[in-house]
Structure formats: C-alpha cells, structure tokens
N, C-alpha and C. Protein backbone atom coordinates (compact mmCIF):
# COMPACT_ATOMS: atom_id res chain seq x y z
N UNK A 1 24.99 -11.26 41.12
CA UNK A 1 24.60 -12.32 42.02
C UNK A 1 25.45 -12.25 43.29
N UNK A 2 24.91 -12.51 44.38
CA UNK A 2 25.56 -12.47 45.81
C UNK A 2 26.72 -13.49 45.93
N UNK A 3 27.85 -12.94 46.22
CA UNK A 3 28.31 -14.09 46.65
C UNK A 3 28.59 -14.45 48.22
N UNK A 4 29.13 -15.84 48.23
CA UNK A 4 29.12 -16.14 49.47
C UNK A 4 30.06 -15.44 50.54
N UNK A 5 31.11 -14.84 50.09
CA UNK A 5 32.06 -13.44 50.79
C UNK A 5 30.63 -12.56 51.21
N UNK A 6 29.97 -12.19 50.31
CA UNK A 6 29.04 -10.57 50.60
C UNK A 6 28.52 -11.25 51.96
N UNK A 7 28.38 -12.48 52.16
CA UNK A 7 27.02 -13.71 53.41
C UNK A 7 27.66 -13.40 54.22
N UNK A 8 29.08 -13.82 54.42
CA UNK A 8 30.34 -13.53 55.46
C UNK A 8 30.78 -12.52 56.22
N UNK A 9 30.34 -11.36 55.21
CA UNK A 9 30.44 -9.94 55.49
C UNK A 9 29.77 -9.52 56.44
N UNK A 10 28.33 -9.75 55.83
CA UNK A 10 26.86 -9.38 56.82
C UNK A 10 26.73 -9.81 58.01
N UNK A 11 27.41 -11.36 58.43
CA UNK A 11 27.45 -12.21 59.54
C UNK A 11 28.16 -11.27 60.38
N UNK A 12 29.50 -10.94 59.62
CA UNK A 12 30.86 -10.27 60.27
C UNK A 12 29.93 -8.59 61.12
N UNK A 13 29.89 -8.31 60.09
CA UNK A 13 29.31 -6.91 60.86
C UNK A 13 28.10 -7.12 61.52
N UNK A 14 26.79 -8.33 61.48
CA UNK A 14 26.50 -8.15 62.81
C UNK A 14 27.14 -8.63 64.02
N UNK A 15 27.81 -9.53 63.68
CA UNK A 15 28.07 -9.93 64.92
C UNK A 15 28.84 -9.20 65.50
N UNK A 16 30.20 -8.00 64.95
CA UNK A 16 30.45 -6.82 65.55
C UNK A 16 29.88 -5.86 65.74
N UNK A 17 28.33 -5.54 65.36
CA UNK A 17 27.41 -4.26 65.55
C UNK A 17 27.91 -3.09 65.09
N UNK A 18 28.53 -3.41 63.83
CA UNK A 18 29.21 -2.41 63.10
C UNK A 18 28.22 -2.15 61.86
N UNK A 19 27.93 -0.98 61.27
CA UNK A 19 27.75 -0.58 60.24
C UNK A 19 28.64 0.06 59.12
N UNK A 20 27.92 -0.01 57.97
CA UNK A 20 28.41 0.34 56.69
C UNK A 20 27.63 1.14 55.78
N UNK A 21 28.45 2.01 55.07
CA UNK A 21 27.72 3.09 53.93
C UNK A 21 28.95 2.96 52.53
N UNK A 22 28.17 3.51 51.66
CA UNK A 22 29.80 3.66 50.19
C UNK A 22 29.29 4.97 49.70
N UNK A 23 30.34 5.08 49.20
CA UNK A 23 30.58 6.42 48.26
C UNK A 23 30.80 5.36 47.03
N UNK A 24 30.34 5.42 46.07
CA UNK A 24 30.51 4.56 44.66
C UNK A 24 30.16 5.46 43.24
N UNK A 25 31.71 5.72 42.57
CA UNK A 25 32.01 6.04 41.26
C UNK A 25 31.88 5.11 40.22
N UNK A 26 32.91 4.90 40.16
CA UNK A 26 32.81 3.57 38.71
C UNK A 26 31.95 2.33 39.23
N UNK A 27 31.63 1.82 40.15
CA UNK A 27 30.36 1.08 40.74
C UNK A 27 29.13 1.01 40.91
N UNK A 28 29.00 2.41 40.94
CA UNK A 28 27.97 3.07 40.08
C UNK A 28 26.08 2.87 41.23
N UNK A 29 26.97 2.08 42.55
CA UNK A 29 26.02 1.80 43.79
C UNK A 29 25.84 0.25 43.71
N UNK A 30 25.78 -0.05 42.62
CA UNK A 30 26.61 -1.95 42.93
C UNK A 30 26.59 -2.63 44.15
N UNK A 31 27.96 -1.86 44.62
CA UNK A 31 27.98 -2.42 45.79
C UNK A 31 26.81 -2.47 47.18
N UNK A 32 26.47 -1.24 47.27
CA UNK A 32 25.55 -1.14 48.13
C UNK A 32 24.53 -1.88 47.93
N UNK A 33 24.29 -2.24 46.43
CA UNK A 33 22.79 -3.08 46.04
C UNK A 33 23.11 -4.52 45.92
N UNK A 34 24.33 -5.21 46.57
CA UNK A 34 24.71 -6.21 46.68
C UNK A 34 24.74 -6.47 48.41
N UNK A 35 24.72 -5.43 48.52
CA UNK A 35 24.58 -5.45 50.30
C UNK A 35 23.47 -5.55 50.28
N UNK A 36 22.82 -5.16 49.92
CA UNK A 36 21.22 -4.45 50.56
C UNK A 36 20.61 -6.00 50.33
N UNK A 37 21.04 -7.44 49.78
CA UNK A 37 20.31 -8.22 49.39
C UNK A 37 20.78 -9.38 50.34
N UNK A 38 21.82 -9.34 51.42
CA UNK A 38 22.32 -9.97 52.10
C UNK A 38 21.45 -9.84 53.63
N UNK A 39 20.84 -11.29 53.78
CA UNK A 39 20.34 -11.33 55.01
C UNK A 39 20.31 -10.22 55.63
N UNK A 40 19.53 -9.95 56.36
CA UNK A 40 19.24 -8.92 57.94
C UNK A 40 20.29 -7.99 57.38
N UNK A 41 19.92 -6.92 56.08
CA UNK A 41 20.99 -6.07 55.91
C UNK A 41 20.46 -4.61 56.44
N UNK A 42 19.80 -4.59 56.81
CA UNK A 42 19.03 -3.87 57.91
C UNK A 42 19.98 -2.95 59.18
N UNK A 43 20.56 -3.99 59.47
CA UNK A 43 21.24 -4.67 60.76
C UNK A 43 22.38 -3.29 60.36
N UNK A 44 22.97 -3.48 59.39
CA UNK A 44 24.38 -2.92 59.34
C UNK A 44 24.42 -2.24 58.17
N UNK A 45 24.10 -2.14 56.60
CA UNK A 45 23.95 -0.92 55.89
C UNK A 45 23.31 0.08 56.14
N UNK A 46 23.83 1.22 55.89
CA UNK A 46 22.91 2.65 56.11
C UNK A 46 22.45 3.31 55.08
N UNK A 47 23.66 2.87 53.95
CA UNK A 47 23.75 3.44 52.58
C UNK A 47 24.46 3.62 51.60
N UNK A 48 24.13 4.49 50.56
CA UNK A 48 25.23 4.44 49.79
C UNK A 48 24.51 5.97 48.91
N UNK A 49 25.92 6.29 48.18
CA UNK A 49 25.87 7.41 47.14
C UNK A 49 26.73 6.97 46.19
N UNK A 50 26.29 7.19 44.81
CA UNK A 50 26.52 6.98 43.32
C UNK A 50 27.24 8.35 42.90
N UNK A 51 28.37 8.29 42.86
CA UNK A 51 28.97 10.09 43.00
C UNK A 51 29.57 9.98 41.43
N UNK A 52 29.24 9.71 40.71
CA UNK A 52 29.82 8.82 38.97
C UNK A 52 30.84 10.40 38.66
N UNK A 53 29.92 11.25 38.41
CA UNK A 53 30.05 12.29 37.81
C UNK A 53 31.34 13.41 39.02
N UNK A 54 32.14 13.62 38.28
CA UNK A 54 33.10 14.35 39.18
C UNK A 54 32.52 15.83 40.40
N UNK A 55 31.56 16.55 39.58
CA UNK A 55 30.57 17.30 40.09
C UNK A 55 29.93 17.32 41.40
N UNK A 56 29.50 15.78 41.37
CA UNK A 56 28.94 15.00 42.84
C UNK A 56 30.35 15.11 43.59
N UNK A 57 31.55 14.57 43.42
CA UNK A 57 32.49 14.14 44.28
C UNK A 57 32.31 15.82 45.38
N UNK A 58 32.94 16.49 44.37
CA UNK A 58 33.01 17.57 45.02
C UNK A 58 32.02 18.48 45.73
N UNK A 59 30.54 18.52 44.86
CA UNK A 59 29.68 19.26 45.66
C UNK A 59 29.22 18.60 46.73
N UNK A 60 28.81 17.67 46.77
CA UNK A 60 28.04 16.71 47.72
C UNK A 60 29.12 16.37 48.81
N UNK A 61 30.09 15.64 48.06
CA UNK A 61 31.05 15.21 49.02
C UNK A 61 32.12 16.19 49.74
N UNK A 62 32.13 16.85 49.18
CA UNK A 62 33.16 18.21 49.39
C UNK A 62 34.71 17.91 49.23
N UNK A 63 35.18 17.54 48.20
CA UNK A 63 36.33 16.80 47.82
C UNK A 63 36.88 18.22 46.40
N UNK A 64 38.15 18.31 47.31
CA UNK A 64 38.47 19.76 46.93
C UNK A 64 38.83 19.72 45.35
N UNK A 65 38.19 20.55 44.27
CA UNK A 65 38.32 20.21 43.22
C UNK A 65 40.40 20.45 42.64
N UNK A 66 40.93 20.88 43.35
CA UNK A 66 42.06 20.82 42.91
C UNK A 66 42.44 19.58 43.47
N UNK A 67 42.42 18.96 43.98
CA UNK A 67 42.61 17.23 44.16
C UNK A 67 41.99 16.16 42.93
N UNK A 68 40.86 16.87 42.84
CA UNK A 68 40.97 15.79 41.23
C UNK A 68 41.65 16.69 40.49
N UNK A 69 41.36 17.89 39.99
CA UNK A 69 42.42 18.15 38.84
C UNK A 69 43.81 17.82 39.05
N UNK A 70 44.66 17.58 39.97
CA UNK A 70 46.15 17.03 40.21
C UNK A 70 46.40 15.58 40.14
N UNK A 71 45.28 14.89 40.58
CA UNK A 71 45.41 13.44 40.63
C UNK A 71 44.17 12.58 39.86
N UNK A 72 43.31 13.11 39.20
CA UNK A 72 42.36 13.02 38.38
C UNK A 72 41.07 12.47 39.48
N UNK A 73 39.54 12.30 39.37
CA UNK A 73 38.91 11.25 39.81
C UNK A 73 39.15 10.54 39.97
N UNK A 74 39.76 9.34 39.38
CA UNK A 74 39.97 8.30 39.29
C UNK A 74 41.35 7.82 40.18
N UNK A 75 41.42 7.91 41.16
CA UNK A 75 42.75 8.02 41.95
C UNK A 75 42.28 7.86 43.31
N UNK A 76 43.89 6.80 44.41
CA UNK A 76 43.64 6.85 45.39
C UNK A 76 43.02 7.98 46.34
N UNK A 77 43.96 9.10 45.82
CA UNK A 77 43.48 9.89 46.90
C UNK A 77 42.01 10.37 46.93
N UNK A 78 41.61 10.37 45.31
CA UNK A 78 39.82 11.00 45.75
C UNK A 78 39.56 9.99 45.69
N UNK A 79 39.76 8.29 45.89
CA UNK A 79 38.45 7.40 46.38
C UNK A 79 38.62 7.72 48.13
N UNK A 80 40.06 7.60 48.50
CA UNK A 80 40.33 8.45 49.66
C UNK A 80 39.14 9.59 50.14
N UNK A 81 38.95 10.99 49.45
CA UNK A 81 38.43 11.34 49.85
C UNK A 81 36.76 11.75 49.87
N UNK A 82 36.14 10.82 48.64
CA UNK A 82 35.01 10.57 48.66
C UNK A 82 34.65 9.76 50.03
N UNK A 83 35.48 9.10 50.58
CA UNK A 83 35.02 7.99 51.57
C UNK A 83 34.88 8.99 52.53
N UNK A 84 36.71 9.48 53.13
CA UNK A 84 35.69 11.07 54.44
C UNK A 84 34.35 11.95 54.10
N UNK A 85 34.34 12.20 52.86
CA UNK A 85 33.24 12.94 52.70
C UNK A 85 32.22 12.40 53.07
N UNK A 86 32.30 11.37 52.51
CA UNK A 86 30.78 10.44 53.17
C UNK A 86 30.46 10.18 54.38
N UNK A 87 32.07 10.34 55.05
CA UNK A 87 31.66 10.02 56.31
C UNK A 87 30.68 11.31 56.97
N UNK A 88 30.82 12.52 56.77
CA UNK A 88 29.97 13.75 57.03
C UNK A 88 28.49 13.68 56.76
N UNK A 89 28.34 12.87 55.41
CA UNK A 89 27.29 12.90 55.23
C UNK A 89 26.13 11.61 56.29
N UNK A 90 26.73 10.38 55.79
CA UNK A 90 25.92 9.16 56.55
C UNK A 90 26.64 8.34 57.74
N UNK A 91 26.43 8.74 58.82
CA UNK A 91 26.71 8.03 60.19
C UNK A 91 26.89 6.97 59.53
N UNK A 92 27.95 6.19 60.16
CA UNK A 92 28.44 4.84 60.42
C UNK A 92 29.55 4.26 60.66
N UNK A 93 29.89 3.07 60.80
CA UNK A 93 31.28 2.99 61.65
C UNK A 93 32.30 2.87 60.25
N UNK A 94 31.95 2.33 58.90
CA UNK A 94 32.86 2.04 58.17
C UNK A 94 32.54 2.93 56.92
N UNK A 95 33.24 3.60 56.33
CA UNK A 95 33.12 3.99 55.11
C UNK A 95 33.79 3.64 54.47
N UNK A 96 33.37 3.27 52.97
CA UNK A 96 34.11 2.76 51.67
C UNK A 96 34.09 3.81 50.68
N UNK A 97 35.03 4.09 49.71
CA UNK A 97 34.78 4.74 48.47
C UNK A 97 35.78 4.05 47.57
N UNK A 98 35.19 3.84 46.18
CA UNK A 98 35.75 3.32 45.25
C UNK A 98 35.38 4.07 43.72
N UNK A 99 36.90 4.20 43.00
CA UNK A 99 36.49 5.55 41.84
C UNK A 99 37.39 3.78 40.72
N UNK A 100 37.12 4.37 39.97
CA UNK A 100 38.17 3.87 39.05
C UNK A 100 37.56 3.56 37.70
N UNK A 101 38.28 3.20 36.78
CA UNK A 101 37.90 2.78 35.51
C UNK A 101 37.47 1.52 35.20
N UNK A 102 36.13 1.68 34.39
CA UNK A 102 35.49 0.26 33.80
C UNK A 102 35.40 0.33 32.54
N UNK A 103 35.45 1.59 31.67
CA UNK A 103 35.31 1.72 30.59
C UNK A 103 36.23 3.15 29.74
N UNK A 104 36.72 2.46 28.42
CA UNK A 104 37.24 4.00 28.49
C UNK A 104 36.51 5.55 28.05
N UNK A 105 37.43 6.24 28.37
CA UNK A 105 36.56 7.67 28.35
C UNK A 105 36.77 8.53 29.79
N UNK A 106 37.50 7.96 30.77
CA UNK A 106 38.32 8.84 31.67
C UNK A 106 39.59 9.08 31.76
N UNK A 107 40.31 8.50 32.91
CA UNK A 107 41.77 9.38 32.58
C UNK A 107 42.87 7.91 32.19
N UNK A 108 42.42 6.84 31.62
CA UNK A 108 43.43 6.15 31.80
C UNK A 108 43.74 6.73 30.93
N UNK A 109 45.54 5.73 31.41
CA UNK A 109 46.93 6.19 30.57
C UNK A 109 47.17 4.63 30.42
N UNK A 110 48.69 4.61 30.10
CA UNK A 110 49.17 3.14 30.05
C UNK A 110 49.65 2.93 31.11
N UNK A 111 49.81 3.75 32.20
CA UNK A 111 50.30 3.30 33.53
C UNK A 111 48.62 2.82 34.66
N UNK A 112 47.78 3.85 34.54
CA UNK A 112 46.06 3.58 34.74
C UNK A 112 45.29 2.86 33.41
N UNK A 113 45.62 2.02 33.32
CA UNK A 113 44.74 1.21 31.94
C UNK A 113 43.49 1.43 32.70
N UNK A 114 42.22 0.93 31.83
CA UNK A 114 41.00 0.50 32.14
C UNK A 114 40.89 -0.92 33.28
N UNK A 115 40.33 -0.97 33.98
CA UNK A 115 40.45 -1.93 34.86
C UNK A 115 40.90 -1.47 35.83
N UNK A 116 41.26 -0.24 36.50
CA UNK A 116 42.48 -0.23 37.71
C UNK A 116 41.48 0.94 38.25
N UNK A 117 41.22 0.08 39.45
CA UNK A 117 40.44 0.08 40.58
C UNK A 117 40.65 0.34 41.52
N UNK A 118 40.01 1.47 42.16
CA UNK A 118 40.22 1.72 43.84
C UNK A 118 39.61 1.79 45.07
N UNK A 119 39.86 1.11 45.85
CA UNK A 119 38.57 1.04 47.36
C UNK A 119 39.91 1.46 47.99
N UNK A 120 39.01 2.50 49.05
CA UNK A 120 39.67 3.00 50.42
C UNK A 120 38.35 2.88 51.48
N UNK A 121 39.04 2.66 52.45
CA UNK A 121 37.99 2.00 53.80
C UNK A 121 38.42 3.01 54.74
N UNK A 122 37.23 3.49 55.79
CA UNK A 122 37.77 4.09 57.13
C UNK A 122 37.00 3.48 57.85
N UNK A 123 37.39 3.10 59.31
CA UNK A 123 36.43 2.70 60.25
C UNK A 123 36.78 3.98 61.53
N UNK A 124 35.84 4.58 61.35
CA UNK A 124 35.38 5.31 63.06
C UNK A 124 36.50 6.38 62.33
N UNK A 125 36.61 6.97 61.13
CA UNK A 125 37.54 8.03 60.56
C UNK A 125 39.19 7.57 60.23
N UNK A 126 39.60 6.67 60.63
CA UNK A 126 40.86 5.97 60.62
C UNK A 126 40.62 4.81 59.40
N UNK A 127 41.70 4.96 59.00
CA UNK A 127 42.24 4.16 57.48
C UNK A 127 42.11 2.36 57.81
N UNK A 128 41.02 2.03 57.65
CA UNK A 128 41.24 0.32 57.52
C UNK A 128 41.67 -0.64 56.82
N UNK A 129 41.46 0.29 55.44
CA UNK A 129 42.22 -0.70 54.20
C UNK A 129 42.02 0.04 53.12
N UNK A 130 42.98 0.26 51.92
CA UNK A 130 43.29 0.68 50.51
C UNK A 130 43.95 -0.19 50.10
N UNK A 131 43.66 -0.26 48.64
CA UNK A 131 44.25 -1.34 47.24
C UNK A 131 43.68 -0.53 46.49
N UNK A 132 44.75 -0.47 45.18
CA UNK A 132 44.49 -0.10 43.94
C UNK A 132 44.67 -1.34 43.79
N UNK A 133 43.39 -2.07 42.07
CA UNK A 133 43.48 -2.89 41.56
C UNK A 133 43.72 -3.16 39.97
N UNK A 134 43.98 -3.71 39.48
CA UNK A 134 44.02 -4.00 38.11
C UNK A 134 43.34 -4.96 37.56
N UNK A 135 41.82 -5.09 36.83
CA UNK A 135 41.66 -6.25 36.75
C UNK A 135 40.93 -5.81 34.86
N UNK A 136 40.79 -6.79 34.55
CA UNK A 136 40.85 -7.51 33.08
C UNK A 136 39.47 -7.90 32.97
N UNK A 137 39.19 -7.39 31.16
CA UNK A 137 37.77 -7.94 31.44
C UNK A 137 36.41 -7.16 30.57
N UNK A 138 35.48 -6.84 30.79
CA UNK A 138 34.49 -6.37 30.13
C UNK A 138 33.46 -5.70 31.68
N UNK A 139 32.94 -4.42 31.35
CA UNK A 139 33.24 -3.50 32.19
C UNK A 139 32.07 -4.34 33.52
N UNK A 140 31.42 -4.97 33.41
CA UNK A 140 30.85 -6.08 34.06
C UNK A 140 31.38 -7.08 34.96
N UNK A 141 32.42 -7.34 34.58
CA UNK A 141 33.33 -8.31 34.72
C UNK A 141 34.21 -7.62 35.77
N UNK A 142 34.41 -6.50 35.68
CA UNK A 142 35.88 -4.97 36.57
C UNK A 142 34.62 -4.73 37.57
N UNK A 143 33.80 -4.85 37.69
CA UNK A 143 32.71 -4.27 38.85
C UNK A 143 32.63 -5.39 39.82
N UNK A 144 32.01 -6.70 38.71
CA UNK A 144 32.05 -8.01 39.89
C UNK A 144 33.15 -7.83 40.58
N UNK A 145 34.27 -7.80 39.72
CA UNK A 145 36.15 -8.47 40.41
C UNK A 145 36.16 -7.15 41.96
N UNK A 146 35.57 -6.23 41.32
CA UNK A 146 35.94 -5.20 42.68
C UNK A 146 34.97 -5.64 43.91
N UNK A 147 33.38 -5.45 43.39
CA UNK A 147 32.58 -5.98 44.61
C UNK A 147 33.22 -7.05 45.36
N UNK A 148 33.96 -8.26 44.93
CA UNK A 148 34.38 -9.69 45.36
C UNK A 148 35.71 -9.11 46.06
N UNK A 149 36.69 -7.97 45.53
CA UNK A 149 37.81 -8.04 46.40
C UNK A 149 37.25 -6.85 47.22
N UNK A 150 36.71 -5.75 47.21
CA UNK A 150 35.76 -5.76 48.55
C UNK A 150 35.69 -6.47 49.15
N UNK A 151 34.44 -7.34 49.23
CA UNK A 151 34.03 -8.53 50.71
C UNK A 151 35.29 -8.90 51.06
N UNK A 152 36.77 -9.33 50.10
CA UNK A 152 37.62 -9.60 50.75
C UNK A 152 38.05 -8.99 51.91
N UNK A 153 38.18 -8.07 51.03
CA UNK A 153 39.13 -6.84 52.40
C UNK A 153 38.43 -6.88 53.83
N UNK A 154 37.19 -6.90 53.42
CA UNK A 154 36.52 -6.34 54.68
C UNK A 154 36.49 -7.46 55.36
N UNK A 155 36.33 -8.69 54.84
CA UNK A 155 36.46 -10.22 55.69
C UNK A 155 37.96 -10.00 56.67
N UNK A 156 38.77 -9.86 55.99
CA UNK A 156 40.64 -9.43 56.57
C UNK A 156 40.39 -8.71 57.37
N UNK A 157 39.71 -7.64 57.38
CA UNK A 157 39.51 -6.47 58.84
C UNK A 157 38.65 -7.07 59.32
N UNK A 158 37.65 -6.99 59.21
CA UNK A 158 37.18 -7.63 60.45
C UNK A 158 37.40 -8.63 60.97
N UNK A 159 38.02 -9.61 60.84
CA UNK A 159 38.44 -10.86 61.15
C UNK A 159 39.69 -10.42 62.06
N UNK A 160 40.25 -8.78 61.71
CA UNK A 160 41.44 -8.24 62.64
C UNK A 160 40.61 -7.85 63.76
N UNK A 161 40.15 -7.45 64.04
CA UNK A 161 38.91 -6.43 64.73
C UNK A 161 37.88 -7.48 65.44
C-alpha cells in the first residue's frame, strides 16, 4: 500500500523536474511498483530492473564479478554498483539500487543477519545518499521497512536540493 512519504516524493520530484529509475535485488521491483502508483508518475519514473539473481547484476548491469565474490551481492558496494550500472542503462537524474537480505539463503552471517538492507542513490552520477539497514520482521515486513526508509531518504535530498 502507498504511503503518504511515496505522495511526497512524487510532488518532490515534480516539482524539481527530476526523474527516477531502480536497480532492485532483494525488492524484487517493489519499489518501482510503488512508484508507478503515485499520482502523475509519468512525470518522473522511467523505470526499474529486478536484478534478484547475481547473473543479472553483472551481465546486464556490468558489475564486475570479482566485486561480488569479495564483498558478496548483498553489500554496499554492489548496491553501489548496480545503481551506476543502471545509470548506463536508463537515463535519469537519480538512480537507486538496493541488494540485501529478506530471507535466508544468501550470504548472511551474524554480523549481515537477515534484514540488513541496502539503498545507494546517485543523482546526475554523484553519491546522494547510502544506508545500510537492519530491520526485523517477516520478509514482507524488510521490503515495506526499506520502500518507507527510501521515500525517507529521498524526502532529506530533495528537500536539500
């Protein structure tokens, strides 16, 4: 269900004439399909890619496979670099990518439990915002908490901007 952050968002980027695309792993395109339902989203989404499978990161996105094998998928640096990749692929001013765990069966440890979440943002190729998160829950529950601290972030930047 939309929340009223995602309303805020959409307002935010038209009224800066900014657009948005995601790269989405453990989100699985979520996010984008939470955009796509927000007023005049027309205006400012372009898109999104579902890169789940490590395979995608790298072929599609071109995310050098010795970067996940050193720091696994699931890590700042490849939500890091799913987001440049994307930027190659779909014009727009902001790119997001977010990898992380909702369920087990990837790389958590006890330092990466299940729940620990990552969005990295670029606007115009430059770093707007990263958080790793930790959140608690049922793997439903780790998707909402990320979509919602999303809209945050992006409310904080643009509200800088």
């Amino acid at each position: 269900m939309k929340s009223d952050n995602m309303d805020i968002v959409g307002k935010m980027l038209i009224n800066k004439n900014l657009t948005i695309a995601f790269a989405e792993s453990a989100t699985a395109g979520r996010l984008s399909a939470e955009f796509s339902m927000i007023d005049n989203a027309g205006k400012f989404l372009k898109g999104g890619i579902a890169c789940y499978d490590a395979c995608l990161k790298e072929d599609l996105l071109q995310v050098d496979h010795a970067l996940i094998e050193t720091y696994t998928p699931e890590s700042m640096e490849v939500t890091r670099a799913i987001s440049l990749g994307l930027a190659r692929l779909i014009p727009a001013d902001i790119h997001i990518g977010i990898t992380g765990l909702t369920t087990p069966g990837g790389s958590e440890t006890k330092e990466k439990p299940v729940g620990t979440m990552f969005i990295y943002a670029s606007h115009q190729s430059e770093l707007a915002f990263s958080q790793r998160f930790n959140f608690t829950g049922e793997p439903e529950e780790i998707v909402s908490a990320t979509i919602e601290a999303c809209a945050a972030m992006l409310i904080d930047y643009l509200g800088s901007i």
